[in-house]
Protein backbone atom coordinates (compact mmCIF):
# COMPACT_ATOMS: atom_id res chain seq x y z
CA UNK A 1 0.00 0.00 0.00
CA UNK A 2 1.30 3.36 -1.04
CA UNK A 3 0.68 6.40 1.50
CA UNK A 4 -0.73 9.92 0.13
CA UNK A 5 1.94 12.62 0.15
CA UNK A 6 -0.66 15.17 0.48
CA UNK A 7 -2.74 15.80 3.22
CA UNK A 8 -6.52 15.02 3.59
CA UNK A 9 -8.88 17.55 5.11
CA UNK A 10 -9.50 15.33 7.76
CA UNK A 11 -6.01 15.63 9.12
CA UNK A 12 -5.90 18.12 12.25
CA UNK A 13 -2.92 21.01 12.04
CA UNK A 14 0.24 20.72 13.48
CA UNK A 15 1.13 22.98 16.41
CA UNK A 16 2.93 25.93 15.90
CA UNK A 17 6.35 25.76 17.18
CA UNK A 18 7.29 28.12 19.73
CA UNK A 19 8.24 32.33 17.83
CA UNK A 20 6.40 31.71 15.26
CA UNK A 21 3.69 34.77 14.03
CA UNK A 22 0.31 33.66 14.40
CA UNK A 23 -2.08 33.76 11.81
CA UNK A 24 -4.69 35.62 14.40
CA UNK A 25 -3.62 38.15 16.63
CA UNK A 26 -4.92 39.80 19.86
CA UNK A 27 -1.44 42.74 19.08
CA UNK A 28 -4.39 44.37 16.53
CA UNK A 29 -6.49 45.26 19.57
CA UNK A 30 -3.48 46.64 21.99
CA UNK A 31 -2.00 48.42 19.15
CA UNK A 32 -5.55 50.21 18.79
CA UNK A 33 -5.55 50.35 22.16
CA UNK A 34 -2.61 52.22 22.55
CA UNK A 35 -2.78 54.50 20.13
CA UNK A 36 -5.88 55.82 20.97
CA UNK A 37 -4.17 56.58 23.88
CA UNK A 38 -1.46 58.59 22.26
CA UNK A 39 -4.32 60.11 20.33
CA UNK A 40 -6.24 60.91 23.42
CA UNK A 41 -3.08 62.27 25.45
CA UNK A 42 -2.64 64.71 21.94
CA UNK A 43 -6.19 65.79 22.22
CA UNK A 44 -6.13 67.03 25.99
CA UNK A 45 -2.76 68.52 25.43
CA UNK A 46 -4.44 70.28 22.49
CA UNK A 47 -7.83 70.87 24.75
CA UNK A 48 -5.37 72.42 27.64
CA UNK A 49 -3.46 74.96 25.08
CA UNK A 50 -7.05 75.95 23.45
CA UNK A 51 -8.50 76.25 27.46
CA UNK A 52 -5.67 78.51 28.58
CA UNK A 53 -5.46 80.52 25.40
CA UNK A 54 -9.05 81.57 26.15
CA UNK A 55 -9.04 81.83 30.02
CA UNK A 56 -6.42 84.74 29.58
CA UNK A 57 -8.05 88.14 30.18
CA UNK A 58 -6.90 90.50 27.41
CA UNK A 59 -3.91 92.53 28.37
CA UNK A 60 -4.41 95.72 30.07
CA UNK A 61 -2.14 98.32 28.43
CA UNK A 62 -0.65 100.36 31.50
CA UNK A 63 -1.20 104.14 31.79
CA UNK A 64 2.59 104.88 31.86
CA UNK A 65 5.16 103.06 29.13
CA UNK A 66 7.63 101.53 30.68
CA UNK A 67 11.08 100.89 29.46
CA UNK A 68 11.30 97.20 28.88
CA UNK A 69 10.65 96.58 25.03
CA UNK A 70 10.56 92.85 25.38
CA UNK A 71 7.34 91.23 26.24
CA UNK A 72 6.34 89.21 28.92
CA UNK A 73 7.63 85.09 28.90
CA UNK A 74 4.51 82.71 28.75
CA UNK A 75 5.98 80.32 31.64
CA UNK A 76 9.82 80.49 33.48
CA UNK A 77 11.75 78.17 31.69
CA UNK A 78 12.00 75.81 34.79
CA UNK A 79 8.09 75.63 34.98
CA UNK A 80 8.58 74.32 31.25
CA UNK A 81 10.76 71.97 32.00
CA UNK A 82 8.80 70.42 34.80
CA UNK A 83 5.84 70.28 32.80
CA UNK A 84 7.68 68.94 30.51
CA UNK A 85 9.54 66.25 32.17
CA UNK A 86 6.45 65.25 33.82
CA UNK A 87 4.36 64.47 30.65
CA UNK A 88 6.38 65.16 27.27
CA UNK A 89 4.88 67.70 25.21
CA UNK A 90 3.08 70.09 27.99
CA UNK A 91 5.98 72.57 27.88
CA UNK A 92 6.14 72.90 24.19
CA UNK A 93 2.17 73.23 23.88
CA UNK A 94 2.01 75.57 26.70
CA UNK A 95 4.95 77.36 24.69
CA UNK A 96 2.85 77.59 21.31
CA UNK A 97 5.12 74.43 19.95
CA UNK A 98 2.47 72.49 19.02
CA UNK A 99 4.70 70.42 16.30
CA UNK A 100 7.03 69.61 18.85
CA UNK A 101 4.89 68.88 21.37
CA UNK A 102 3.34 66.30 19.52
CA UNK A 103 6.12 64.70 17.94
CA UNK A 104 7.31 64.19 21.90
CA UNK A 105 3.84 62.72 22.69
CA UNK A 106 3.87 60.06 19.61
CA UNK A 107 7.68 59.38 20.94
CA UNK A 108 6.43 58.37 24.41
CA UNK A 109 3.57 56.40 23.27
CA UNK A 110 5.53 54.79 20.94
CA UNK A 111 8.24 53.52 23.88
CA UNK A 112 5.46 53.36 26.25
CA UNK A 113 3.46 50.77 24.12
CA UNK A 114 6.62 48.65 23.18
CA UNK A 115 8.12 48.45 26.97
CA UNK A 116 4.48 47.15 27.63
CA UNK A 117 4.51 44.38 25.02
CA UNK A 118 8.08 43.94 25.66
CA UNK A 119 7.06 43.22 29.61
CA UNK A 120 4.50 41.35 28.41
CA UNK A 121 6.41 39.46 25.87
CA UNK A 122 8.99 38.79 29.05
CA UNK A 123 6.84 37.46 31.34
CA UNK A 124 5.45 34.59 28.51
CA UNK A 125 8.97 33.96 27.79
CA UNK A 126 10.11 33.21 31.59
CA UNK A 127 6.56 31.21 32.64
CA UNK A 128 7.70 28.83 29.74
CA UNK A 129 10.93 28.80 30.21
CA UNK A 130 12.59 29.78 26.82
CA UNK A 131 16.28 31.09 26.55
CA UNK A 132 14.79 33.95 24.28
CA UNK A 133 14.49 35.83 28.20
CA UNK A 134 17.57 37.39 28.38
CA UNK A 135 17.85 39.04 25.48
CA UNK A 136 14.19 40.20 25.68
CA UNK A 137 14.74 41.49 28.96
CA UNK A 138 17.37 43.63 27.66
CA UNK A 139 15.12 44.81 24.92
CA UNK A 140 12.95 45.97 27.38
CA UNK A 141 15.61 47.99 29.28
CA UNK A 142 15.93 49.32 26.19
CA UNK A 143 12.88 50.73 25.52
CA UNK A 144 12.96 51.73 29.32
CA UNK A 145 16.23 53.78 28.80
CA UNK A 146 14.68 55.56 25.75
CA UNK A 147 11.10 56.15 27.40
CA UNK A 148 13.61 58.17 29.96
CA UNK A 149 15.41 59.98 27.78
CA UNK A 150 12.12 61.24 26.35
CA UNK A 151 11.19 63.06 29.52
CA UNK A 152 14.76 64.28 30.12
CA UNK A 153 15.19 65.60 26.65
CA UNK A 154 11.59 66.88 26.17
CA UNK A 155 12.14 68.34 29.16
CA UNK A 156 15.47 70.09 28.52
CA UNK A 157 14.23 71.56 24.65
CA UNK A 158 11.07 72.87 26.44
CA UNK A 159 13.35 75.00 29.19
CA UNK A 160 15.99 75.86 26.03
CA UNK A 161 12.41 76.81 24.22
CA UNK A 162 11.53 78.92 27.40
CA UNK A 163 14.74 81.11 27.47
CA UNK A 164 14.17 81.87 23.74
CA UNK A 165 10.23 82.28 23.63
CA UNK A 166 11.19 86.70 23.26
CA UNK A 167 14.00 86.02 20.66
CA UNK A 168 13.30 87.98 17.80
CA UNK A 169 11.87 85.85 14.79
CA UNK A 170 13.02 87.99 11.94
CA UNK A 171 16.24 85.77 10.52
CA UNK A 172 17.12 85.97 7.27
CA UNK A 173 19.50 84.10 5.19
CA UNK A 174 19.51 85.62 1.68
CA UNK A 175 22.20 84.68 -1.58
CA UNK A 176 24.24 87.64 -2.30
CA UNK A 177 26.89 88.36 -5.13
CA UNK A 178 29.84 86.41 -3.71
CA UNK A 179 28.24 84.47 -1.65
CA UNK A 180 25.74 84.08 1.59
CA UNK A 181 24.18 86.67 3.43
CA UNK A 182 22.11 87.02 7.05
CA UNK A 183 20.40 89.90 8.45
CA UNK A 184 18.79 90.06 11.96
CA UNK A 185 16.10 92.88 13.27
CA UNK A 186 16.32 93.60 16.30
CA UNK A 187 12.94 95.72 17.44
CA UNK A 188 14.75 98.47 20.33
CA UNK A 189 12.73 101.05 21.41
CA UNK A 190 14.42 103.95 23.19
CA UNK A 191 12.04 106.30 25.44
């Protein structure tokens, strides 16, 4: 009797064998689930800037001028920095840096989400006892490290951003015969 080299329909699937990608996955619903998130983390940031740009009573111009041309700084730098250290992005937003604000929010969603499925990923690994641990537990102090260095460096652009928030804005690099030329305004007011 000669055996069939294909297989029947009757035949149940093999097992999987341990790493390999399965065919249905629950990472659709935690990627969803994280970045909505990220999306709702942007849209309260967003909400906060809009909520404080309204609750500020109009200036009051004063009855005498005083002497010092350069307006007033939104927030000290430290309180930026804070802010910012605390949750990435509230400096820059509270700063008027909306782009940056934002790209530091996807950032820390981004490492927050993958140190969570790397955790996750860690503790399946060490319940069934694969040698895969080590190196994903060093993954995940990886993403750990760089979920740090988001707050510290969001943190330390939004105090930088701070100390130049009354820098004058009017920089420009034009082409002139023999080469490249800049010119600066710089708005001085003398009483």
């Amino acid at each position: 009797m000669v055996w069939p080299v294909f297989k029947t329909a009757r035949e149940a699937p093999s097992a999987a064998p341990v790493g390999s990608i399965p065919t249905r996955s629950r990472h659709l619903l935690r990627a969803a689930l994280v970045s909505s998130i990220t999306l709702f983390i942007i849209l309260i940031g967003a909400a906060t800037s809009a909520l404080n740009a309204q609750a500020a009573p109009p200036p009051r111009r004063p009855a005498v001028p005083q002497a010092d041309t350069l307006s007033p700084q939104p927030i000290s730098p430290l309180n930026a920095f804070w802010r910012s250290f605390l949750i990435p992005g509230w400096g820059q937003a509270r700063l008027n840096r909306k782009l940056t604000g934002g790209i530091f929010v996807a950032w820390e969603g981004l490492t927050l989400g993958m140190s969570l499925k790397t955790r996750r990923e860690l503790r399946y690994l060490r319940r069934n006892g694969s040698v895969r641990g080590d190196s994903k537990r060093q993954e995940h102090e990886d993403w750990l490290v760089l979920l740090a260095f988001n707050h510290l460096f969001s943190g330390l652009e939004a105090y930088v951003s701070a100390h130049l928030a009354d820098f004058p804005g009017d920089l420009r690099i034009e082409a002139v015969p023999g080469g490249v030329g800049a010119a600066v305004s710089l708005p001085i007011r003398i009483p």
